[in-house]
N, C-alpha and C. Protein backbone atom coordinates (compact mmCIF):
# COMPACT_ATOMS: atom_id res chain seq x y z
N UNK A 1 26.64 8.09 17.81
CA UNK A 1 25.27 8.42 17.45
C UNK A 1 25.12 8.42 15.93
N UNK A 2 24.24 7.72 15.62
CA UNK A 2 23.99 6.84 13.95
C UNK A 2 23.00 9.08 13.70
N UNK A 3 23.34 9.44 12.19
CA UNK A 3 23.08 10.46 11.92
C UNK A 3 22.48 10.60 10.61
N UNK A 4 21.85 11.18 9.88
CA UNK A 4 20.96 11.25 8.38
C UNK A 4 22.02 11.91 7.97
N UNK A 5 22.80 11.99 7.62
CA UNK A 5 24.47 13.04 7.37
C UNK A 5 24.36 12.76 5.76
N UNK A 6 24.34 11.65 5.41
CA UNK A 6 24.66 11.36 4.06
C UNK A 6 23.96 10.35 3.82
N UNK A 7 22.68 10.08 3.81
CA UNK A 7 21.81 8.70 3.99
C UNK A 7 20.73 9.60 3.01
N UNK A 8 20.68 7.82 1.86
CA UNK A 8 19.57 7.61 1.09
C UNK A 8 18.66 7.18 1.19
N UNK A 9 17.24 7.59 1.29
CA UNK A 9 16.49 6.86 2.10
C UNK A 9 15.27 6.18 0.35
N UNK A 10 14.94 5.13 0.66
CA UNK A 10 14.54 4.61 -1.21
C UNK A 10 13.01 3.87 -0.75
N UNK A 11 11.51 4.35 -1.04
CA UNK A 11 10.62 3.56 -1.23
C UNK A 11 10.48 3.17 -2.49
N UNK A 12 10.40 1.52 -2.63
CA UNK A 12 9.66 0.80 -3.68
C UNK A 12 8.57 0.70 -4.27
N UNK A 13 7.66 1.04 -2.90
CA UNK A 13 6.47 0.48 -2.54
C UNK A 13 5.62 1.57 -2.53
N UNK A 14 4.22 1.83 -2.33
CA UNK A 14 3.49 2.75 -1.92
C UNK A 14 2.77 2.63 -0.63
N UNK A 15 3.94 2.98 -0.22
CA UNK A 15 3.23 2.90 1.13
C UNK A 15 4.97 2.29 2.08
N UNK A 16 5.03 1.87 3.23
CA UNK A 16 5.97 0.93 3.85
C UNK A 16 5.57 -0.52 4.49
N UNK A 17 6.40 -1.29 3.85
CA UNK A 17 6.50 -2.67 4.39
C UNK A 17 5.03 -3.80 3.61
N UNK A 18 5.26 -4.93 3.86
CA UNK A 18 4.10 -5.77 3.18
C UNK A 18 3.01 -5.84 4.30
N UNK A 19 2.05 -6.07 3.36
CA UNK A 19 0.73 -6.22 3.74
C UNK A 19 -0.44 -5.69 3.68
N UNK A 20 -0.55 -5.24 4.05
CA UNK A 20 -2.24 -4.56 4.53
C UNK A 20 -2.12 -3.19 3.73
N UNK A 21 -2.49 -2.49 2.23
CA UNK A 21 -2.30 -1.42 1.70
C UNK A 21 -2.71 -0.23 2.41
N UNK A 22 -3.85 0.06 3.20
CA UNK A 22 -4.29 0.86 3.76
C UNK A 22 -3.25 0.87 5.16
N UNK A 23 -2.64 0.08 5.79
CA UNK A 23 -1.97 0.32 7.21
C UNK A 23 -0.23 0.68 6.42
N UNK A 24 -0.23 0.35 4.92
CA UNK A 24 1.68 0.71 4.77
C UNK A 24 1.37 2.03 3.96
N UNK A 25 0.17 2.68 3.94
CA UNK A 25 0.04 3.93 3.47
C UNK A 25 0.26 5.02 5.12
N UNK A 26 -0.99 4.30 5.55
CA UNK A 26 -0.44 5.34 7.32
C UNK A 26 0.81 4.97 8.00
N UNK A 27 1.89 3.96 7.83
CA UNK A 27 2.98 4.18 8.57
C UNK A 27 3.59 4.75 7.28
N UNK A 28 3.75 5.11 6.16
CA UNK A 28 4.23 6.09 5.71
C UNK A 28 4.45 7.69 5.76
N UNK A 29 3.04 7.52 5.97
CA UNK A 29 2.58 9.03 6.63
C UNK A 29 3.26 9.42 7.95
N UNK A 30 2.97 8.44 8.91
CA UNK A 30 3.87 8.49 9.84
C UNK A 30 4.85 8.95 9.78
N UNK A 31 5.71 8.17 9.76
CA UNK A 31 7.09 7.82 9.33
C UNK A 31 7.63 9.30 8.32
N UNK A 32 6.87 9.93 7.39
CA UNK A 32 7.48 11.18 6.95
C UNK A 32 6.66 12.32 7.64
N UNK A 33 6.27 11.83 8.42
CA UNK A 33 5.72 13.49 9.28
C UNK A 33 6.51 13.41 10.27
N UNK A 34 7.11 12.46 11.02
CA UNK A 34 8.15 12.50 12.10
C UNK A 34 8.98 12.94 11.66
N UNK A 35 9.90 12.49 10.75
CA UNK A 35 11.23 12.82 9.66
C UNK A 35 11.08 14.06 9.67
N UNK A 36 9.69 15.08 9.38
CA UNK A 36 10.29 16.02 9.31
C UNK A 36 10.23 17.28 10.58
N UNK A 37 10.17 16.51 11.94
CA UNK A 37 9.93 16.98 13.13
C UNK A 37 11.76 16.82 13.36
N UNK A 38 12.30 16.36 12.76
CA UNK A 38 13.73 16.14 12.76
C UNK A 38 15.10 17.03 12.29
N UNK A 39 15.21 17.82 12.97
CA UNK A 39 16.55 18.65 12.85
C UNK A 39 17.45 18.32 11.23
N UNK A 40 17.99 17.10 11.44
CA UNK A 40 18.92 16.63 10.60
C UNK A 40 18.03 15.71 9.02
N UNK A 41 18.13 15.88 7.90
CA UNK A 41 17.33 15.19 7.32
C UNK A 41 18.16 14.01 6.32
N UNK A 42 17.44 13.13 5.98
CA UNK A 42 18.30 12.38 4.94
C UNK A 42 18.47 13.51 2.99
N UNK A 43 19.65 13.24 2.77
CA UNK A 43 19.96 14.18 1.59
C UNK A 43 19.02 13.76 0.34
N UNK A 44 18.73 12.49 0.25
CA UNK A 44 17.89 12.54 -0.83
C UNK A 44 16.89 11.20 -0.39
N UNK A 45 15.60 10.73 -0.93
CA UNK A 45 14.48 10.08 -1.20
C UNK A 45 14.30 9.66 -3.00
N UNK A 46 14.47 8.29 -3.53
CA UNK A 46 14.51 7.82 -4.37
C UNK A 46 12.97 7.22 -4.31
N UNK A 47 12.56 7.04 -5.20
CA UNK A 47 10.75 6.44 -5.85
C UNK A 47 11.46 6.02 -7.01
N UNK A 48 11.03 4.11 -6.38
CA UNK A 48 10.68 3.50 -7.72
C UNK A 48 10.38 2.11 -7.78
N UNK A 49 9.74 1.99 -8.66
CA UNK A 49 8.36 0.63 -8.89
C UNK A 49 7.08 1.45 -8.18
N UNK A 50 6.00 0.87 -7.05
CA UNK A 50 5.03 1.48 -6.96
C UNK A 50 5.47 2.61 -5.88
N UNK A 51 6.73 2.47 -5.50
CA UNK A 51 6.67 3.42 -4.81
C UNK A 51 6.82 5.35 -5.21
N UNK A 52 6.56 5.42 -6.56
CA UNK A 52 6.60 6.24 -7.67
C UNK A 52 5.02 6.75 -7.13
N UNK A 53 4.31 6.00 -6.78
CA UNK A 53 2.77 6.78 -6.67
C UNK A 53 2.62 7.55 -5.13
N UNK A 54 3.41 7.65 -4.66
CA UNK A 54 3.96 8.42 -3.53
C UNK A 54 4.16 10.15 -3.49
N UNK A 55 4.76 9.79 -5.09
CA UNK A 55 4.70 11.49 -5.14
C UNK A 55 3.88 11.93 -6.55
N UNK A 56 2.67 11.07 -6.87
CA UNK A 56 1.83 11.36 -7.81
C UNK A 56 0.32 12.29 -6.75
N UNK A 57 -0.18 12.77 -7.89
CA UNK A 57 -1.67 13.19 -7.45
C UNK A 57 -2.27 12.37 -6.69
N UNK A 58 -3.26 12.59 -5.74
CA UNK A 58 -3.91 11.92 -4.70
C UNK A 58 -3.03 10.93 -3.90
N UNK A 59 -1.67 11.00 -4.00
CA UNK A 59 -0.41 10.82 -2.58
C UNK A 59 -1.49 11.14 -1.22
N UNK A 60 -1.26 10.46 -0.31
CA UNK A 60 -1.22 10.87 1.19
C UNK A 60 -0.82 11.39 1.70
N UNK A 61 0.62 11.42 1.10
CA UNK A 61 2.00 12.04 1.61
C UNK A 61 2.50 13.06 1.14
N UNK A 62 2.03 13.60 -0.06
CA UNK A 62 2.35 14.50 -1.07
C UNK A 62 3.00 15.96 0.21
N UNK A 63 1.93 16.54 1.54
CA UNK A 63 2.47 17.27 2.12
C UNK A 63 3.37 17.07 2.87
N UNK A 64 3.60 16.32 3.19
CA UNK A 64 5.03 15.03 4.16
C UNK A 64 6.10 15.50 2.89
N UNK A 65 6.07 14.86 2.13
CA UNK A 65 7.14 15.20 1.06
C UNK A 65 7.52 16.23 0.64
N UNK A 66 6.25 17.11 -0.08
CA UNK A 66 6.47 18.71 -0.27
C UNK A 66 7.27 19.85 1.17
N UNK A 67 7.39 18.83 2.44
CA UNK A 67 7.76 19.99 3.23
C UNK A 67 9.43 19.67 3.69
N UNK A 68 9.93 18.34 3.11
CA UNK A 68 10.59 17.64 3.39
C UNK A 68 11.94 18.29 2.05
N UNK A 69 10.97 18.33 0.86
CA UNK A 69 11.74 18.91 -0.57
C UNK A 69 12.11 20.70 0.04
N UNK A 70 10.90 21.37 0.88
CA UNK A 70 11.53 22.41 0.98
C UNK A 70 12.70 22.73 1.79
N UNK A 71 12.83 22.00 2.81
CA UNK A 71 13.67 21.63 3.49
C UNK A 71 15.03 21.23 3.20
N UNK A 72 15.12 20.86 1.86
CA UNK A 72 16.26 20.34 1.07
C UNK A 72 16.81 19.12 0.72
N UNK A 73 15.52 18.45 1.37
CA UNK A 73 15.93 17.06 0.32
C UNK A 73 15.29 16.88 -1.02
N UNK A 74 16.06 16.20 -1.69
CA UNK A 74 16.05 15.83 -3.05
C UNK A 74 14.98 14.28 -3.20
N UNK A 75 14.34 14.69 -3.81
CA UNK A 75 13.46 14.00 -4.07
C UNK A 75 13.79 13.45 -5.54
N UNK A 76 13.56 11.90 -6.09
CA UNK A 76 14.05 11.67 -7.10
C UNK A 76 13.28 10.12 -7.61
N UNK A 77 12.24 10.28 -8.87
CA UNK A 77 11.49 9.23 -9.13
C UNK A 77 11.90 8.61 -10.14
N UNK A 78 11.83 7.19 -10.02
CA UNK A 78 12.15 6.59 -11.63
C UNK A 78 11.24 6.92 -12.51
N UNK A 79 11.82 7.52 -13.58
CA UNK A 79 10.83 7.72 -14.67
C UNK A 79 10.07 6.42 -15.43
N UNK A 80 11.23 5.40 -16.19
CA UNK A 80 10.40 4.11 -16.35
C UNK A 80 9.17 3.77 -15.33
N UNK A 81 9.25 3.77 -14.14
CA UNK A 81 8.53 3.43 -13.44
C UNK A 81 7.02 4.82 -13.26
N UNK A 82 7.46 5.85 -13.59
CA UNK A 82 6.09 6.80 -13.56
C UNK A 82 5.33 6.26 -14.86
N UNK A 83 6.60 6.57 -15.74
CA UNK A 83 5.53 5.70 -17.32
C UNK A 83 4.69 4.72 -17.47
N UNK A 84 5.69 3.63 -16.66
CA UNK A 84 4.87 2.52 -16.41
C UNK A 84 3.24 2.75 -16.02
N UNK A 85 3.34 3.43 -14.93
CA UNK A 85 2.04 3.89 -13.59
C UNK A 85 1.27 4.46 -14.30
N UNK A 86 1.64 5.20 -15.43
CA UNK A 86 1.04 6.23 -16.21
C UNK A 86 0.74 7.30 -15.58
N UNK A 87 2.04 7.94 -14.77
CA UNK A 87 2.41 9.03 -14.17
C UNK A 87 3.25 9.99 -14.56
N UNK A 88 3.81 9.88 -15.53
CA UNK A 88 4.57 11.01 -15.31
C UNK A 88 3.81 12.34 -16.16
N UNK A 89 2.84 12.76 -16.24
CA UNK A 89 2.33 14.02 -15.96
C UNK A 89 1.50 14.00 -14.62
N UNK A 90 1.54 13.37 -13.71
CA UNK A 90 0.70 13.41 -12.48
C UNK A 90 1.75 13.90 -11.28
N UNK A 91 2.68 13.72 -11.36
CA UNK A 91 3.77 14.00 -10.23
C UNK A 91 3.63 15.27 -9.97
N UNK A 92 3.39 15.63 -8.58
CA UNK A 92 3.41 16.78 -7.58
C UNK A 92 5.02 17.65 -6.77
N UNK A 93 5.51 16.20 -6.74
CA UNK A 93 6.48 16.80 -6.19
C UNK A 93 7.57 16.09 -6.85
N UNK A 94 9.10 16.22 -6.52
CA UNK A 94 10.46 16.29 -6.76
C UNK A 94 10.85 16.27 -8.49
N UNK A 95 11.66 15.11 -8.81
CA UNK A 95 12.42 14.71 -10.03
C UNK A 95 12.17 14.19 -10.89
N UNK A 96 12.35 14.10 -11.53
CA UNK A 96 11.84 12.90 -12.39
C UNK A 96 13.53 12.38 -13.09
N UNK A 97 14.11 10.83 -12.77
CA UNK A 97 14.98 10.50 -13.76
C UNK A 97 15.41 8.87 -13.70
N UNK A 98 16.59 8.51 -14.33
CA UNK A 98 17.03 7.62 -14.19
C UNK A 98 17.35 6.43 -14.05
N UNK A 99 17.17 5.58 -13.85
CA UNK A 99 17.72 4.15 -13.03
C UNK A 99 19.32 5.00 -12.74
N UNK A 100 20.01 5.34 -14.03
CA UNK A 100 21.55 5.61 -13.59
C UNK A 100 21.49 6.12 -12.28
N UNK A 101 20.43 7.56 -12.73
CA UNK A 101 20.45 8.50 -11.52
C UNK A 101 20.68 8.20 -10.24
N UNK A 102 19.30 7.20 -10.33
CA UNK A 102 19.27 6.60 -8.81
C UNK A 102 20.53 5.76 -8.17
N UNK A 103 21.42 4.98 -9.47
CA UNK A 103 22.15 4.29 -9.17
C UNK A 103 23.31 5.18 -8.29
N UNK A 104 23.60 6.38 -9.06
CA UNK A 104 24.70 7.58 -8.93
C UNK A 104 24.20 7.87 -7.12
N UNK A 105 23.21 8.10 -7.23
CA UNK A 105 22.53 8.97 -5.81
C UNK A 105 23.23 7.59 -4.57
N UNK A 106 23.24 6.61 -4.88
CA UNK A 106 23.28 5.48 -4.43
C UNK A 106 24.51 5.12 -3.38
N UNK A 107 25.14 5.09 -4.79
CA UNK A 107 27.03 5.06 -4.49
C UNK A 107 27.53 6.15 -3.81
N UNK A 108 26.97 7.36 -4.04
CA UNK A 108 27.21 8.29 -3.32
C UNK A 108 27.07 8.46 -1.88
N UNK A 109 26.21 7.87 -1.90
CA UNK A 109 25.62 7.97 -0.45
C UNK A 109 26.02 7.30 0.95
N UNK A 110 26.76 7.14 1.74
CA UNK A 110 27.25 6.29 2.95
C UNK A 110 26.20 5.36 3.43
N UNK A 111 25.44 5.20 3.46
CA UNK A 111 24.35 4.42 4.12
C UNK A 111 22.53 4.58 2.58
N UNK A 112 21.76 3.44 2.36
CA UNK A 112 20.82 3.41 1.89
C UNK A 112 19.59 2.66 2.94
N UNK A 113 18.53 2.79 2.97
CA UNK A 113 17.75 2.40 3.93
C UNK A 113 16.29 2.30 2.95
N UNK A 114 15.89 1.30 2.80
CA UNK A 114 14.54 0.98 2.01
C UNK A 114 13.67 0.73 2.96
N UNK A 115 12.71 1.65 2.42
CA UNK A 115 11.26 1.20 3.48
C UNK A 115 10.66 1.02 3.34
């Protein structure tokens, strides 16, 4: 039985998967409101490129995430990439750091899964 034990889970994007912006914003939502109907969680969540506006102001997901961070995952955004967005005083929830960071969180991790 495949387990979130040590799994990085990394959006790029805002939202999941290509296409339609409004339908990869609701299977996001999805997708982290189930996660956190889930016993076992993944140890950390990486943001970066647009997927940095995920955990900015007016997020969808911002309460998906915020309940997910209390829970004890680590939440962790590229900063280049908030700057870029012209976010990083807008962020609601987790970290702010890295490329290394993310790289570190990475290697560490037994399994990565981009969505």
């Amino acid at each position: 039985m495949s387990s979130f034990k040590n799994v990085l889970l990394q959006f790029n994007k805002n939202g999941m998967g290509s296409g339609d912006q409004s339908l990869s914003l609701v299977l996001a939502k999805n997708y982290l409101n189930l996660l956190n109907e889930e016993t076992e969680l993944p140890k950390v969540i990486v943001f970066y490129n647009e997927g940095v506006k995920l955990i900015a102001e007016d997020s969808n997901v911002l309460e998906e995430l915020q309940a997910l961070e209390a829970r004890g995952v680590k939440l962790l955004a590229c900063k280049t990439c908030l700057k870029f967005y012209n976010l990083l005083d807008k962020t609601k929830v987790g970290l702010q750091g890295t490329m290394m960071d993310i790289i570190e969180m990475q290697k560490a991790s037994d399994k990565v899964i981009s969505l």
